[in-house]
Protein backbone atom coordinates (compact mmCIF):
# COMPACT_ATOMS: atom_id res chain seq x y z
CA UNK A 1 1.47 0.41 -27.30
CA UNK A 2 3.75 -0.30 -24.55
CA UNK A 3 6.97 0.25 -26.65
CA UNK A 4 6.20 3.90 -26.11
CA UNK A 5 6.35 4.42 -22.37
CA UNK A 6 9.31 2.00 -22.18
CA UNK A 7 10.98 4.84 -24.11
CA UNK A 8 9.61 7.61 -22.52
CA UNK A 9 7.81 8.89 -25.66
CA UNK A 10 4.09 10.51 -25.70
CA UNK A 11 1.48 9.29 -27.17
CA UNK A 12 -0.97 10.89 -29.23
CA UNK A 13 -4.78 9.25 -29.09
CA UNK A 14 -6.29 9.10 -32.71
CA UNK A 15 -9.82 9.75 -30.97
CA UNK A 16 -11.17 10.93 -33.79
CA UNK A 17 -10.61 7.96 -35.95
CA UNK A 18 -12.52 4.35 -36.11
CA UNK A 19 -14.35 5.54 -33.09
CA UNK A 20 -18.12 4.44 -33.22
CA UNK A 21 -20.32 7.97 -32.29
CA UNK A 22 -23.04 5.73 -31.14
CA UNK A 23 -26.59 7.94 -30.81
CA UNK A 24 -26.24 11.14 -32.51
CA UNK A 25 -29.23 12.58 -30.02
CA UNK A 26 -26.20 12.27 -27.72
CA UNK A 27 -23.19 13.04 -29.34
CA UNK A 28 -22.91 16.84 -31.07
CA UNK A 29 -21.01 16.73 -34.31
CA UNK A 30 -21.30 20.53 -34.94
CA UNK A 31 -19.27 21.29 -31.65
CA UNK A 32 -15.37 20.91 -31.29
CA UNK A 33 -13.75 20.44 -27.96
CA UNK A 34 -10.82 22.74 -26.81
CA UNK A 35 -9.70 21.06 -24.13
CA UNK A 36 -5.91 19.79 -23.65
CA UNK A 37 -5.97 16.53 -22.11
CA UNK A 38 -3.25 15.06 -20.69
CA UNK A 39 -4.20 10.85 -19.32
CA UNK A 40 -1.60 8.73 -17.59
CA UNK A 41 -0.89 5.50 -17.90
CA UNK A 42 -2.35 4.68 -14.52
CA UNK A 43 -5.99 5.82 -14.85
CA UNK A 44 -5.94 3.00 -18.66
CA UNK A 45 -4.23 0.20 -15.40
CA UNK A 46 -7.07 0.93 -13.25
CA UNK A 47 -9.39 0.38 -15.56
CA UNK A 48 -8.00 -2.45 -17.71
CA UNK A 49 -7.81 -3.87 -13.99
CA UNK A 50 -11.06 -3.39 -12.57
CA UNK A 51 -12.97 -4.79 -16.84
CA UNK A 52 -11.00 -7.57 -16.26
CA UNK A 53 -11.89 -8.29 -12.98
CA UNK A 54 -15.73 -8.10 -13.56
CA UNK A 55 -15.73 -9.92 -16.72
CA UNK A 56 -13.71 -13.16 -14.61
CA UNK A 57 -16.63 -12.92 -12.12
CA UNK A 58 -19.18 -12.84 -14.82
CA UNK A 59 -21.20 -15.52 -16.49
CA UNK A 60 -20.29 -16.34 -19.79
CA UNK A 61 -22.67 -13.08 -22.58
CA UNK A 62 -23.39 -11.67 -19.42
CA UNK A 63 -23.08 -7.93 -20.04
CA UNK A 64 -19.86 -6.30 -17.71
CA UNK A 65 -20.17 -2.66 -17.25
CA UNK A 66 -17.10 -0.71 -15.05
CA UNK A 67 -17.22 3.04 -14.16
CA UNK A 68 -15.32 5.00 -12.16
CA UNK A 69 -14.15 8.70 -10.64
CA UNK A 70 -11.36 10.43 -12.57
CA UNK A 71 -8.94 12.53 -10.40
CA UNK A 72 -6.53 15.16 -11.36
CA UNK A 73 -5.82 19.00 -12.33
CA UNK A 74 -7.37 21.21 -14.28
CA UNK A 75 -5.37 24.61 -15.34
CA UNK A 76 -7.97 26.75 -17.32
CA UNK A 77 -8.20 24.35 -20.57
CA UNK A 78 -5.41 22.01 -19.50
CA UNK A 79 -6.59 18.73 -18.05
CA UNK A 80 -3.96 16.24 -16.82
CA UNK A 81 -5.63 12.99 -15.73
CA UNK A 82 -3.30 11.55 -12.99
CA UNK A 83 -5.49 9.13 -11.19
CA UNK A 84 -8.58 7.28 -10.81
CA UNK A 85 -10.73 5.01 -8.17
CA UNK A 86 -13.60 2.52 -9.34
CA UNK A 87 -17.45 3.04 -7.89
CA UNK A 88 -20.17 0.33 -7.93
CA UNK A 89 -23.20 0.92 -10.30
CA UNK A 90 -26.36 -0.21 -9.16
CA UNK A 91 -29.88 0.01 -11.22
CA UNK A 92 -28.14 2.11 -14.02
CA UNK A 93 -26.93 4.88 -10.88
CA UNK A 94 -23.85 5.75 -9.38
CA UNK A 95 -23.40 4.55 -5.58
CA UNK A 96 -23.11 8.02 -4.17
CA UNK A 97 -22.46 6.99 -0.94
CA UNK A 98 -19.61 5.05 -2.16
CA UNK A 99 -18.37 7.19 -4.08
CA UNK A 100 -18.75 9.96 -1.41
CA UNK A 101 -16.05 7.60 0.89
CA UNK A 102 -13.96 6.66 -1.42
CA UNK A 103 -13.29 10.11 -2.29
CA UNK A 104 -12.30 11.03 1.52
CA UNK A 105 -9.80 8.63 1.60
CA UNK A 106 -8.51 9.81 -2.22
CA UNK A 107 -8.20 13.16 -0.67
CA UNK A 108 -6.68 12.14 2.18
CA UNK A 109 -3.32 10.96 0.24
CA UNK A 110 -3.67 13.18 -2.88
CA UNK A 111 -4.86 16.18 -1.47
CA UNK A 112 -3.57 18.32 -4.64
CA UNK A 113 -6.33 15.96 -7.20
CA UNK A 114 -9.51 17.61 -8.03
CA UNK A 115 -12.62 15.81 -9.34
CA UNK A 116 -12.49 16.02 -13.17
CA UNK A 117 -15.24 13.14 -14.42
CA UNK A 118 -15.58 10.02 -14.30
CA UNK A 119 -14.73 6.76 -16.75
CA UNK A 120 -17.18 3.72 -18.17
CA UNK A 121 -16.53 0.78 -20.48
CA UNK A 122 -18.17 0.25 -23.40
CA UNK A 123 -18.20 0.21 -27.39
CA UNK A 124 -19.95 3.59 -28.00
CA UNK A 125 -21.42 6.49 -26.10
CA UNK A 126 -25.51 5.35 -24.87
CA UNK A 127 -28.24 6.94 -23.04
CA UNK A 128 -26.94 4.56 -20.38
CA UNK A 129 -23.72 6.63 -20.19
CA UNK A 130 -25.37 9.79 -20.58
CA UNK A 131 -27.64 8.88 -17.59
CA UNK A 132 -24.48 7.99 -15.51
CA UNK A 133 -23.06 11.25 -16.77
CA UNK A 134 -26.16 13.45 -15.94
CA UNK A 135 -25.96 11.88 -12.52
CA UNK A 136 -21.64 13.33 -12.03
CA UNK A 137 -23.15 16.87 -12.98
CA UNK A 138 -25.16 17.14 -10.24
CA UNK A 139 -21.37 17.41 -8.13
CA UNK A 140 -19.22 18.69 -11.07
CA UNK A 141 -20.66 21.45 -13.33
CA UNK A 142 -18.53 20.22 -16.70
CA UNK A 143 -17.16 16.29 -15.87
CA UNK A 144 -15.42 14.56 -18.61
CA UNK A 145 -16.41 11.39 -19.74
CA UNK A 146 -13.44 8.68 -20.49
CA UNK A 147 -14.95 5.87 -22.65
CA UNK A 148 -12.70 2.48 -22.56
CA UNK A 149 -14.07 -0.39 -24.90
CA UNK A 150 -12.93 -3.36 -23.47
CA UNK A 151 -13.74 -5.71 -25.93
CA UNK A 152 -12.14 -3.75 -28.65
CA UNK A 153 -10.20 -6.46 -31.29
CA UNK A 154 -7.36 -3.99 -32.42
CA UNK A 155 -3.55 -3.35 -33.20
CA UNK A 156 -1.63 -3.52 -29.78
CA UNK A 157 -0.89 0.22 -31.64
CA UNK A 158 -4.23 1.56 -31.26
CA UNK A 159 -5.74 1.84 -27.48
CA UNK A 160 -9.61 1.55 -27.00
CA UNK A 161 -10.53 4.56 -25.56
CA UNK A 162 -12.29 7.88 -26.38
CA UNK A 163 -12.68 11.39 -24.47
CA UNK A 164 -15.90 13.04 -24.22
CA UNK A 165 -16.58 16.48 -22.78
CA UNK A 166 -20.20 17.67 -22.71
CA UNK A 167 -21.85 20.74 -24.27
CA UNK A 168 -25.42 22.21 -23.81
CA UNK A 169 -26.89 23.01 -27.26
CA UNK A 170 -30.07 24.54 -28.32
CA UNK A 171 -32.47 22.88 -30.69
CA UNK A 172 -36.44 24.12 -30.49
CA UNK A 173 -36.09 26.40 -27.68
CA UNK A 174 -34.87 23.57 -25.76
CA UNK A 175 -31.86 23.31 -24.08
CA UNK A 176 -30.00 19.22 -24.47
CA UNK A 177 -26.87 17.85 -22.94
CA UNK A 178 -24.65 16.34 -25.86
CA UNK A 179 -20.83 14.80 -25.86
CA UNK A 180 -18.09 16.03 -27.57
CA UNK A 181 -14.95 13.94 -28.81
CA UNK A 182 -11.71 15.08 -27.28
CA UNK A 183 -8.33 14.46 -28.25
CA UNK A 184 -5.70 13.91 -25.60
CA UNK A 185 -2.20 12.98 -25.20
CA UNK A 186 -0.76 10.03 -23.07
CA UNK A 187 1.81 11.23 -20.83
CA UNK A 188 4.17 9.19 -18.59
CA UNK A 189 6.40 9.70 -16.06
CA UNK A 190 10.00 7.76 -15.10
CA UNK A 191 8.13 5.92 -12.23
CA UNK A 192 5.45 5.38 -14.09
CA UNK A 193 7.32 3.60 -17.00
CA UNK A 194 9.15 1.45 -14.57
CA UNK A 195 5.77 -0.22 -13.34
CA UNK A 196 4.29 -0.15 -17.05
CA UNK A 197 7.50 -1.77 -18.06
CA UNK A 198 6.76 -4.45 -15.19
CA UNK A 199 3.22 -5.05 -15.80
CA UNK A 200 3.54 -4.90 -19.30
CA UNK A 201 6.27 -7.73 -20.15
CA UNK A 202 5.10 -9.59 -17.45
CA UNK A 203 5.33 -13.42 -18.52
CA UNK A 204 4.12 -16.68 -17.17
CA UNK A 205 7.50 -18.59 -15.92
CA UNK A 206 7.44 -22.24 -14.91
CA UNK A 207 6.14 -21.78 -11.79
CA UNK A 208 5.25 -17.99 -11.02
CA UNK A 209 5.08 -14.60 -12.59
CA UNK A 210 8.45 -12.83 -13.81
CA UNK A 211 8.71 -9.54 -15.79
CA UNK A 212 11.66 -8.09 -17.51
CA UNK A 213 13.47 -7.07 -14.42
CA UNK A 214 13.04 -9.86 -12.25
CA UNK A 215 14.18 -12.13 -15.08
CA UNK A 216 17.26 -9.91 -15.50
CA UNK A 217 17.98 -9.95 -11.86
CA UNK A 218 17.32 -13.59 -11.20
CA UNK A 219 19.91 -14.31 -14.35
CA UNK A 220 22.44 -11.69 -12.65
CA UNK A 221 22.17 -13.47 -9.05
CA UNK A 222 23.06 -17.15 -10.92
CA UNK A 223 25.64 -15.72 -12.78
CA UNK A 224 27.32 -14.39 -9.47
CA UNK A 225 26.88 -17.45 -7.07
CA UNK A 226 28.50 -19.31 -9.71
CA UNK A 227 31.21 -17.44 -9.94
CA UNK A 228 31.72 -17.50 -5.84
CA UNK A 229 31.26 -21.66 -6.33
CA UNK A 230 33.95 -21.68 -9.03
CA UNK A 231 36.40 -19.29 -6.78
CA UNK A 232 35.49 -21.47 -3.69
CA UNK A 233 36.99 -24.67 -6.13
CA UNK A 234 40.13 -22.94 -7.18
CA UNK A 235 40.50 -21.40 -3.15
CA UNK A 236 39.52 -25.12 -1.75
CA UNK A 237 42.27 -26.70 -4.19
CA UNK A 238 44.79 -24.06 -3.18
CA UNK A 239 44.48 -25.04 -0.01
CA UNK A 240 44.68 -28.83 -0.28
CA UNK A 241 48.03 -27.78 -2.20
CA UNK A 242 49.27 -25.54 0.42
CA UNK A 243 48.12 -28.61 2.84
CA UNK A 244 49.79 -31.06 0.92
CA UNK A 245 46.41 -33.34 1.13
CA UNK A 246 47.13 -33.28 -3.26
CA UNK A 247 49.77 -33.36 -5.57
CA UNK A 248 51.27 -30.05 -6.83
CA UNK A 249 49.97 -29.31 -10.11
CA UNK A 250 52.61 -26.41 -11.52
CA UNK A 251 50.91 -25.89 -14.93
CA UNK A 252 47.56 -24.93 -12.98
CA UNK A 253 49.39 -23.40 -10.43
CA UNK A 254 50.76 -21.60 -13.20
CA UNK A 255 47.26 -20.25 -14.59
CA UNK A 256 45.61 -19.29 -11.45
CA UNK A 257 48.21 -17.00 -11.00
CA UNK A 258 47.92 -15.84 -14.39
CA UNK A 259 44.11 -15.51 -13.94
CA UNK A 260 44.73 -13.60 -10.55
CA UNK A 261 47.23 -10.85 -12.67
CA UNK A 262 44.36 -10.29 -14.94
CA UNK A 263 42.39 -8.27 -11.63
CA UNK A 264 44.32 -6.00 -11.03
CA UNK A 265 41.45 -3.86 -9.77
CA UNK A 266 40.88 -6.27 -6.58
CA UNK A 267 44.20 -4.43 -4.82
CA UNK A 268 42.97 -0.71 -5.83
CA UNK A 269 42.90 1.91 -3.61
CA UNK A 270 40.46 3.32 -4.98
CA UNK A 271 38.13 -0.18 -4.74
CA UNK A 272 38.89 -0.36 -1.63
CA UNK A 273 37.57 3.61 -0.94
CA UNK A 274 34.52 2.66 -2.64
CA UNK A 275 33.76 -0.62 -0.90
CA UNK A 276 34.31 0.84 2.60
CA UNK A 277 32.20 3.75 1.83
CA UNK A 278 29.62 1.33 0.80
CA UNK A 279 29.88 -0.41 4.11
CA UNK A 280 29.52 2.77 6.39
CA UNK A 281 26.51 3.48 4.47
CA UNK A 282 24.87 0.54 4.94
CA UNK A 283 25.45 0.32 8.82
CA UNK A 284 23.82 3.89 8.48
CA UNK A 285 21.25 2.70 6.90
CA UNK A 286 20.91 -0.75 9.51
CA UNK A 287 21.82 2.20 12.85
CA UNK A 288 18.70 4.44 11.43
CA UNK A 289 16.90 1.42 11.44
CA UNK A 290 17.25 0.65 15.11
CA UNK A 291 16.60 4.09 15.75
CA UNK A 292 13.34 4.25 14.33
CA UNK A 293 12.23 1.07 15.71
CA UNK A 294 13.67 2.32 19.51
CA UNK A 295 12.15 5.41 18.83
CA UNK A 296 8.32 3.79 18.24
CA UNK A 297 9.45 1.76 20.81
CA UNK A 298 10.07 4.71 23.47
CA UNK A 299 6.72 6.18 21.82
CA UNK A 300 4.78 3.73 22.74
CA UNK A 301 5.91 3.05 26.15
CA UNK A 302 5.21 7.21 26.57
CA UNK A 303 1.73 6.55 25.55
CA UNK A 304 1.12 3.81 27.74
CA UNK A 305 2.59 5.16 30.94
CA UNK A 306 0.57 8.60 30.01
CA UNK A 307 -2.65 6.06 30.09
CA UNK A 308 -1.68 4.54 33.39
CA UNK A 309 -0.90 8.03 35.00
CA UNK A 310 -4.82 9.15 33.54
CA UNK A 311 -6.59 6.05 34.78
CA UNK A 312 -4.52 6.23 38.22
CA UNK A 313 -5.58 9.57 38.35
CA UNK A 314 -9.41 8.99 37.78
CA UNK A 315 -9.19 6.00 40.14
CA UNK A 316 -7.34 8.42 42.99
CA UNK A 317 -10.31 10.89 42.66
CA UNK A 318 -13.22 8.62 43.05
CA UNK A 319 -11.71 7.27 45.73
CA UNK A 320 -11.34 10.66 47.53
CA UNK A 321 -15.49 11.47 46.44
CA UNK A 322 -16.25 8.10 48.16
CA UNK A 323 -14.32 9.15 51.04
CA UNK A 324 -16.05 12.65 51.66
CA UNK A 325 -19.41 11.34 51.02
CA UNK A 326 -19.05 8.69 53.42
CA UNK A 327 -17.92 11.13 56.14
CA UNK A 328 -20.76 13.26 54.89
């Protein structure tokens, strides 16, 4: 499943296959959704992350339950899914108040995201999640409902999870609340596959937790310091040589010459543009840095003093009421 967003290919969810429609009093199968969903891989993290969690904490067949706030936009049929945050469910209800903070703080950063549903775990739609989802309407007229099945034993090809949007149908003069299966497409973006990518081939080393990219790093920084030890050997020996502390060796003398004709790159001009362009960057980069610490620095010494002038102030002028109501 992973492969994909490594290769910056989208997904299409087979929602409408091997997907158990649970109680038909709550699932329509004569309606058809028309939405076009578009999920991230972030909002399937979040709640991988937050199942996981609560089934850890659990006691062993005690039932786990997860639900959450979906965030995103919504362009007349067009849904994109680009974020979610988890809420507490207490006596089969939503923790409003909860939910009513952490949603302040979500708009505080992502000011663009509008409310679009909300998510649950589970192996098939219930009057339990209909309850939950009863409970969203009352701030969001049509909410979608993401179902995640975290116990799911499938392919790593297949992902546990179904769309539902709802639908009011009549039957008997009588007006009923029903899901519909939705399709939708999992879309990623560059960033996004780079912290996939890290989560996802994250391995257990000898001692701590290495992905792909640390690995490669960590095998890129050992293959450099030994190549400054070996160069610090054939520099050391030079100099013993040039010191006379050792005998002169002309058939090695010989091929660390030779090997020093094979780089001819270390006396380019051009090298030597690009490393000293590299090195006025990076004292850019370390000056800025000073800056902006002298700066907060100066900032906070402004606020201070402004503090100081305020309380002075205050102090000054009860001094001067004392004063007149004394001579009073």
């Amino acid at each position: 499943f992973f492969f994909f967003f490594f290769c910056g290919i989208d997904v299409r969810l087979c929602l409408t296959m091997d997907v158990d429609m649970g109680d038909m009093a709550i699932v329509s199968e004569s309606a058809t959704s028309s939405l076009d969903i578009l999920l991230h891989p972030v909002v399937i993290m979040n709640i991988s992350d937050q199942y996981i969690r609560a089934k850890v904490q659990s006691s062993p067949g005690e039932p786990v339950f997860s639900g959450g706030a979906l965030y995103g936009v919504q362009d007349g049929r067009r849904v994109e899914v680009f974020n979610s945050f988890e809420v507490v469910v207490k006596d089969g209800h939503f923790d409003m108040q909860m939910f009513q903070q952490h949603e302040k703080l979500f708009k505080r950063n992502f000011e663009e995201y509008e409310l679009l549903g909300w998510y649950g775990t589970g192996n098939k739609p219930s009057q339990f999640h209909m309850d939950l989802h009863q409970q969203i309407c009352e701030v969001h007229d049509s909410p979608l409902f993401l179902l995640m099945d975290g116990d799911a034993k499938r392919s790593v090809n297949d992902v546990p999870i179904s769309l539902f949007e709802n639908v009011v149908e009549m039957h008997a003069n009588e007006q009923s609340v029903k899901f519909v299966l939705s399709s939708a497409t999992i879309v990623s973006e560059p960033s996004e596959r780079i912290g996939v990518e890290h989560i996802g081939r994250t391995h257990i080393s000898e001692a701590s937790l290495m992905s792909e990219v640390e690995a490669q790093m960590s095998s890129n920084r050992n293959s450099v310091k030994m190549l400054c030890d070996r160069i610090s050997i054939v520099k050391n020996y030079i100099q013993a040589v040039k010191n006379g502390d050792v005998p002169v060796d002309r058939q090695l003398l010989r091929e660390i010459s030779s090997l020093c004709s094979r780089l001819p790159i270390t006396t380019s001009d051009d090298l030597h543009s690009q490393l000293l362009t590299a090195e006025i960057d990076a004292a850019l980069v370390a000056t800025l840095t000073h800056l902006t610490k002298a700066i907060h620095i100066v900032n906070q010494f402004k606020s201070k003093t402004t503090v100081m002038k305020q309380s002075r102030g205050v102090g000054h002028h009860h001094t001067a009421h004392l004063a007149r109501r004394m001579r009073g």
